[in-house]
C-alpha atoms as a PDB file:
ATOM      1  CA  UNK A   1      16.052 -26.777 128.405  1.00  0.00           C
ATOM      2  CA  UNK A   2      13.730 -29.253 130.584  1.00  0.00           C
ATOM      3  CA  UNK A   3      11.600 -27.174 133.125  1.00  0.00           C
ATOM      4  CA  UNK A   4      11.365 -29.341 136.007  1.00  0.00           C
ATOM      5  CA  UNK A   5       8.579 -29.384 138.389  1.00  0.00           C
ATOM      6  CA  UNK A   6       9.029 -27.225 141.750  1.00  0.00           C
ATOM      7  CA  UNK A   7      11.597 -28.454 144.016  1.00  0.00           C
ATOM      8  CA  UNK A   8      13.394 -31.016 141.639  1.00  0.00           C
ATOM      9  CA  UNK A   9      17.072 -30.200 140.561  1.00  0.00           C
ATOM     10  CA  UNK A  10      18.642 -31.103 137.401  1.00  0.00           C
ATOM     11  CA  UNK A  11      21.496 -33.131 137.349  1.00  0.00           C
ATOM     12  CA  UNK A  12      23.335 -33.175 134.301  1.00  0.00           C
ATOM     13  CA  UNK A  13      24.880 -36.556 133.047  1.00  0.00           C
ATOM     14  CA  UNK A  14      27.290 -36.475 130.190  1.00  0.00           C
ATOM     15  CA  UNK A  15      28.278 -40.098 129.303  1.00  0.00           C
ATOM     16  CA  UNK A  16      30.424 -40.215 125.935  1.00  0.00           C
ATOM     17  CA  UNK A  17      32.377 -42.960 124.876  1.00  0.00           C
ATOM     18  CA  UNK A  18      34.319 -42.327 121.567  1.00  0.00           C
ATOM     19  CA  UNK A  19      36.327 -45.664 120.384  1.00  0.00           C
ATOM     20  CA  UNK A  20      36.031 -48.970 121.875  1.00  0.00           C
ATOM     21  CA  UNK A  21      38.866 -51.013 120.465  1.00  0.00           C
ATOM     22  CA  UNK A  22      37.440 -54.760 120.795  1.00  0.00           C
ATOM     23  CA  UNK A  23      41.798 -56.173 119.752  1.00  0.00           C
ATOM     24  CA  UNK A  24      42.258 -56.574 123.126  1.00  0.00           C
ATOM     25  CA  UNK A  25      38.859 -58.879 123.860  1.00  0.00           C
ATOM     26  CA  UNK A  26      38.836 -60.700 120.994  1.00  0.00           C
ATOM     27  CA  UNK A  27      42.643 -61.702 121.737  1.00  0.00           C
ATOM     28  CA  UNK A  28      41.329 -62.338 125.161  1.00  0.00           C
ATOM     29  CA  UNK A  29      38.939 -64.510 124.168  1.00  0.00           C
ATOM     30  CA  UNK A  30      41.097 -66.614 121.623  1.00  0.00           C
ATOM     31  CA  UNK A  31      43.397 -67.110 124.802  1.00  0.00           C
ATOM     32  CA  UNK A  32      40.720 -68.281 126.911  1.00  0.00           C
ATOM     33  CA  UNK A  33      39.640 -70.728 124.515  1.00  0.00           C
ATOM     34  CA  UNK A  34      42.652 -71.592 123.344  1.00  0.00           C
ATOM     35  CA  UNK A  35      45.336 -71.977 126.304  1.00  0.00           C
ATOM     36  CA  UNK A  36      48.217 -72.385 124.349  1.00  0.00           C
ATOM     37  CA  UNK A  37      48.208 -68.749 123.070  1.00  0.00           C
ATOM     38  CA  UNK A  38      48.315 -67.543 126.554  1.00  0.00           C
ATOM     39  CA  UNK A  39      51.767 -65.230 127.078  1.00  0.00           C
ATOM     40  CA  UNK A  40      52.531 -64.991 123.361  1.00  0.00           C
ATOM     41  CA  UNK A  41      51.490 -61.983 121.118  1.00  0.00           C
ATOM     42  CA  UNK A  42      48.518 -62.592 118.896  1.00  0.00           C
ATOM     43  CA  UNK A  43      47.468 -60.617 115.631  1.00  0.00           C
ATOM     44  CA  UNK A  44      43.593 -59.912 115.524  1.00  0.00           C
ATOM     45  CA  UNK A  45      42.598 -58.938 112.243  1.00  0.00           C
ATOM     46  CA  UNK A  46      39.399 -59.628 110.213  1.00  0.00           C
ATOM     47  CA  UNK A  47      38.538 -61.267 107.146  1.00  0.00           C
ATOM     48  CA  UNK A  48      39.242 -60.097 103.825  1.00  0.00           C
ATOM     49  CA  UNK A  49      35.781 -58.616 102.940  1.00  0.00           C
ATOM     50  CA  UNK A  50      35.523 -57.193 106.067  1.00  0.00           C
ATOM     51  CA  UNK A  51      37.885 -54.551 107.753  1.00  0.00           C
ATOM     52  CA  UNK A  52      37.333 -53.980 111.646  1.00  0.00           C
ATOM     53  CA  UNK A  53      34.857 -54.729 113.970  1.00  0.00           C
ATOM     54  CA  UNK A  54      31.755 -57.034 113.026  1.00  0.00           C
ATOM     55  CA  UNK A  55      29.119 -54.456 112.184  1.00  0.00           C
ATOM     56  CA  UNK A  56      26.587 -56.633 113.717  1.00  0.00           C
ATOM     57  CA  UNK A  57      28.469 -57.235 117.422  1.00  0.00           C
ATOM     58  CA  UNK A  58      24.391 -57.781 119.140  1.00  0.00           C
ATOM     59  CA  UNK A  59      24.166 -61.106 116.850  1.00  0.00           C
ATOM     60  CA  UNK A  60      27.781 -61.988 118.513  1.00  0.00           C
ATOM     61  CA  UNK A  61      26.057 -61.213 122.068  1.00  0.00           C
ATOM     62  CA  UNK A  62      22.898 -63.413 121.197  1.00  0.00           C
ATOM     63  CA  UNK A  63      25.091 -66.410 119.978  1.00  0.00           C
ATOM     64  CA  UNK A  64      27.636 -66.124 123.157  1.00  0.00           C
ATOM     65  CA  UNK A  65      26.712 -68.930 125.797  1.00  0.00           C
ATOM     66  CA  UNK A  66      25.363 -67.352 128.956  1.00  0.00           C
ATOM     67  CA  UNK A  67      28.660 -68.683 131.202  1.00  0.00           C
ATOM     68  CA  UNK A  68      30.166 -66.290 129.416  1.00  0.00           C
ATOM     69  CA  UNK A  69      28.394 -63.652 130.450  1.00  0.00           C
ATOM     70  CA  UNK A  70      30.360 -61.335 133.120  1.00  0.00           C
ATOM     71  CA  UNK A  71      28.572 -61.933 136.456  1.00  0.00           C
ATOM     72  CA  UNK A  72      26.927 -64.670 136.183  1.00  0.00           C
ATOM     73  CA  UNK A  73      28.758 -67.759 137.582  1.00  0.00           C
ATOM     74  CA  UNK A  74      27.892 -71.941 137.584  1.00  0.00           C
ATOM     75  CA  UNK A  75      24.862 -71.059 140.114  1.00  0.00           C
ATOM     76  CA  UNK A  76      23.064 -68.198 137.979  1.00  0.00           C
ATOM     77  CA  UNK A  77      23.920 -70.502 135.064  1.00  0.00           C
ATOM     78  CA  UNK A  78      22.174 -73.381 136.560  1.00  0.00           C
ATOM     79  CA  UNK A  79      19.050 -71.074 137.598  1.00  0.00           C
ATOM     80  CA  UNK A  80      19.057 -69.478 134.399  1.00  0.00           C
ATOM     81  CA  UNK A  81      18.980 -73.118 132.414  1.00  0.00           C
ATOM     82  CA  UNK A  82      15.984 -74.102 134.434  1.00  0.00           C
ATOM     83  CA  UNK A  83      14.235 -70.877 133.370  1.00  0.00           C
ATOM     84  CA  UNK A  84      14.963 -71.814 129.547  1.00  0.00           C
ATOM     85  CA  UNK A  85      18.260 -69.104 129.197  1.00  0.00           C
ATOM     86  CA  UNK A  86      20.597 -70.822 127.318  1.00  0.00           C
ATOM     87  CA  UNK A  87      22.269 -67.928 125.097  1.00  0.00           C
ATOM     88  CA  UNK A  88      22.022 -64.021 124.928  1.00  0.00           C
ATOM     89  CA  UNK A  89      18.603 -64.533 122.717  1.00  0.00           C
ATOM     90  CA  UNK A  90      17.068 -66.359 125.269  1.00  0.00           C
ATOM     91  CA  UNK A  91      18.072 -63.770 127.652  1.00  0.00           C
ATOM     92  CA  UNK A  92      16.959 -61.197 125.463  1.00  0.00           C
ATOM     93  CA  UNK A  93      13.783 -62.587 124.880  1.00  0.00           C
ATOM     94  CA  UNK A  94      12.878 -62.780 128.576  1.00  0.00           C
ATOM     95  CA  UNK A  95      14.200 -59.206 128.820  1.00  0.00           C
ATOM     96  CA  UNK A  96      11.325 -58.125 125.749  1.00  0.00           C
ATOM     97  CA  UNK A  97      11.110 -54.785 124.638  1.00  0.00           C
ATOM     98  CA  UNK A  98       7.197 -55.933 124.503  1.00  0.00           C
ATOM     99  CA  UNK A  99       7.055 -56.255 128.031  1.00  0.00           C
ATOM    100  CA  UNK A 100      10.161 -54.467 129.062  1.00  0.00           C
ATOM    101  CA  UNK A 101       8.149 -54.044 133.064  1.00  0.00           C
ATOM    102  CA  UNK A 102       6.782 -57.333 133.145  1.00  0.00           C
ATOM    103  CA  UNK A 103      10.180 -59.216 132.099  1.00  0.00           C
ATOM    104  CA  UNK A 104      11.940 -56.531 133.936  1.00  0.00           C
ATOM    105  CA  UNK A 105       9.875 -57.841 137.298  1.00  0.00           C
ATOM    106  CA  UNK A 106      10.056 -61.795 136.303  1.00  0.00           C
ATOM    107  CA  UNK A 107      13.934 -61.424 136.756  1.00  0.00           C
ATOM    108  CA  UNK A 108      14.054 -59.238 139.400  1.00  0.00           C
ATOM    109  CA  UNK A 109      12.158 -62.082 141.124  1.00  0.00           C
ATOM    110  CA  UNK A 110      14.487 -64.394 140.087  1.00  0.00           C
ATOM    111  CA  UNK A 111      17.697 -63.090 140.343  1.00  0.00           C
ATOM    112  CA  UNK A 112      17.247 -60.442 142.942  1.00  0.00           C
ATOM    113  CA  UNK A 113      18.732 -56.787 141.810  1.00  0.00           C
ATOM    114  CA  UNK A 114      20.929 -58.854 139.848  1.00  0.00           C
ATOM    115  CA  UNK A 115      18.021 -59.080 137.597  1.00  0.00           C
ATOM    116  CA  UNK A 116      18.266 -55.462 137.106  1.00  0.00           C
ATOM    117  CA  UNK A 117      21.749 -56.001 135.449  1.00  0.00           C
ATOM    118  CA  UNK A 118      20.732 -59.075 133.464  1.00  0.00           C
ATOM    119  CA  UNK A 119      18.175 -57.549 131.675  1.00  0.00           C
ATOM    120  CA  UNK A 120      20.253 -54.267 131.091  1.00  0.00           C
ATOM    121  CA  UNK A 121      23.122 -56.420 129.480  1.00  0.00           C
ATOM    122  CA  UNK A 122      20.983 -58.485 127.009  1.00  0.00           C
ATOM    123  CA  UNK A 123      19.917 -55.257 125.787  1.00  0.00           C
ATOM    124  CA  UNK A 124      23.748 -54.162 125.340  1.00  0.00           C
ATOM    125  CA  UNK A 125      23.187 -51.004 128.044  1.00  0.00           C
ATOM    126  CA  UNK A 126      25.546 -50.255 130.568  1.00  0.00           C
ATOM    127  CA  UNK A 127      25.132 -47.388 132.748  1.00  0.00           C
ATOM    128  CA  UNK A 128      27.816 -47.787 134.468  1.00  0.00           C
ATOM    129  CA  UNK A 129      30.237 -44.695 134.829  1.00  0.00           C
ATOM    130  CA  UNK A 130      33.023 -44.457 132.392  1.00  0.00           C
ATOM    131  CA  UNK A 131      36.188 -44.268 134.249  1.00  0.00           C
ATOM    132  CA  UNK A 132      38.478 -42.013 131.858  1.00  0.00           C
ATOM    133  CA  UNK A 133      41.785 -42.500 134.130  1.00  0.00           C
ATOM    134  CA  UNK A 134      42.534 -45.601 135.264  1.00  0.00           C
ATOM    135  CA  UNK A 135      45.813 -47.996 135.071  1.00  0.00           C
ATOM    136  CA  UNK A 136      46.722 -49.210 131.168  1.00  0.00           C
ATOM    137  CA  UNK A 137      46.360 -52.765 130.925  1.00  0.00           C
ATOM    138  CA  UNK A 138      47.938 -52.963 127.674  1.00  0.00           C
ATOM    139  CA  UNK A 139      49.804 -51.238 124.859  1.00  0.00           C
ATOM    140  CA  UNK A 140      49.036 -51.890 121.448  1.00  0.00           C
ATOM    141  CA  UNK A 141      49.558 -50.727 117.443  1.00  0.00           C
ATOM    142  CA  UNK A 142      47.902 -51.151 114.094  1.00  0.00           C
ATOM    143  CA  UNK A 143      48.126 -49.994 110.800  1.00  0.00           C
ATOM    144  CA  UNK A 144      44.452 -51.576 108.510  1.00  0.00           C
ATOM    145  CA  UNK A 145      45.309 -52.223 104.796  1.00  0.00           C
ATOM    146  CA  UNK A 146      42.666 -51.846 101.808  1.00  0.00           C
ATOM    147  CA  UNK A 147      44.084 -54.573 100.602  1.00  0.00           C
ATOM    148  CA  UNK A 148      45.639 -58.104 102.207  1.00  0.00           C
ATOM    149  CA  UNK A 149      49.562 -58.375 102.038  1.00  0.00           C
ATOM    150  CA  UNK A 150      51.397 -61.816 100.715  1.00  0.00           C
ATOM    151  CA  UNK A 151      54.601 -60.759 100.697  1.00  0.00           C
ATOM    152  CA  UNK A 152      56.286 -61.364 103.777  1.00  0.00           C
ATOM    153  CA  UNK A 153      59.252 -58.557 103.535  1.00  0.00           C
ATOM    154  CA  UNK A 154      56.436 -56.073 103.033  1.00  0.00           C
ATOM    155  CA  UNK A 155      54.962 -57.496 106.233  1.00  0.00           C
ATOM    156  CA  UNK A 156      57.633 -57.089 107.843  1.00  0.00           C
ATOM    157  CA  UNK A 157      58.621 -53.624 106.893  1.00  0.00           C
ATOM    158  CA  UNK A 158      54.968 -52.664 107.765  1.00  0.00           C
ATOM    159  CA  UNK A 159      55.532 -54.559 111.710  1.00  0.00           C
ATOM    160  CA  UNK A 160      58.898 -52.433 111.953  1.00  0.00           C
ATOM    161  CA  UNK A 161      57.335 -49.016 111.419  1.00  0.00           C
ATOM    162  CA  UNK A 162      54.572 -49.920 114.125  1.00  0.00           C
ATOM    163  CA  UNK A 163      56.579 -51.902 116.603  1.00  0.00           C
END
């Protein structure tokens, strides 16, 4: 236990988060690039030496074009470009653990409070609340094999027992 100095309460904060399950975005994403999958059931699956999530998801968030960032529309883009923020690494970068006031304060003058919540998210922290009841936006099922199949009647005696 903390001891607090006189007159200040504790306030206890539990934030867990057990399982993200990234099929949803990264079928999400493969529709919003590509249009034509829109409406239609997709399979997301990984390659065959790797099983899952990509174990290094920050290098995905330093690649990803800063449009694509949630929040920050064709204005903040435009801003953003003239400042030298291209990708999540350039945001990063301004948002430097080195500095972490200083860069803290440059977008904060930039981009108002916003700032606040640009330099949180090229840091991947989000202290937002975690709602734990809200409306299901999807249903979904999977089954990960050790091993790739080939045969298509074992593929689809596997997608009958899940579907």
């Amino acid at each position: 236990m903390v001891e607090l100095p006189l007159g200040q309460e504790s306030v206890a904060r539990t934030r867990k988060i057990v399982h993200v399950d990234m099929d949803a975005f990264y079928a999400s994403v493969e529709q919003r690039d590509n249009p034509s999958y829109r409406g239609k059931p997709l399979v997301v699956g990984g390659s065959p030496n790797q099983r899952g999530v990509p174990e290094d998801a920050i290098a995905f968030v330093e690649q990803l074009p800063i449009e694509k960032f949630h929040g920050i529309g064709e204005v903040t883009a435009a801003k953003m470009h003239s400042l030298g923020i291209h990708t999540g690494a350039d945001l990063k970068e301004r948002s430097s653990l080195t500095l972490p006031q200083a860069s803290l304060t440059e977008l904060t003058h930039h981009f108002g409070k916003a700032g606040q919540y640009y330099y949180k998210i090229a840091r991947a922290e989000d202290d937002r609340p975690v709602e734990a009841n809200r409306v299901r936006k999807s249903i979904g099922a999977e089954t990960s094999f050790a091993q790739d199949l080939s045969d298509v009647g074992q593929m689809l005696q596997e997608l009958e027992q899940i579907a």
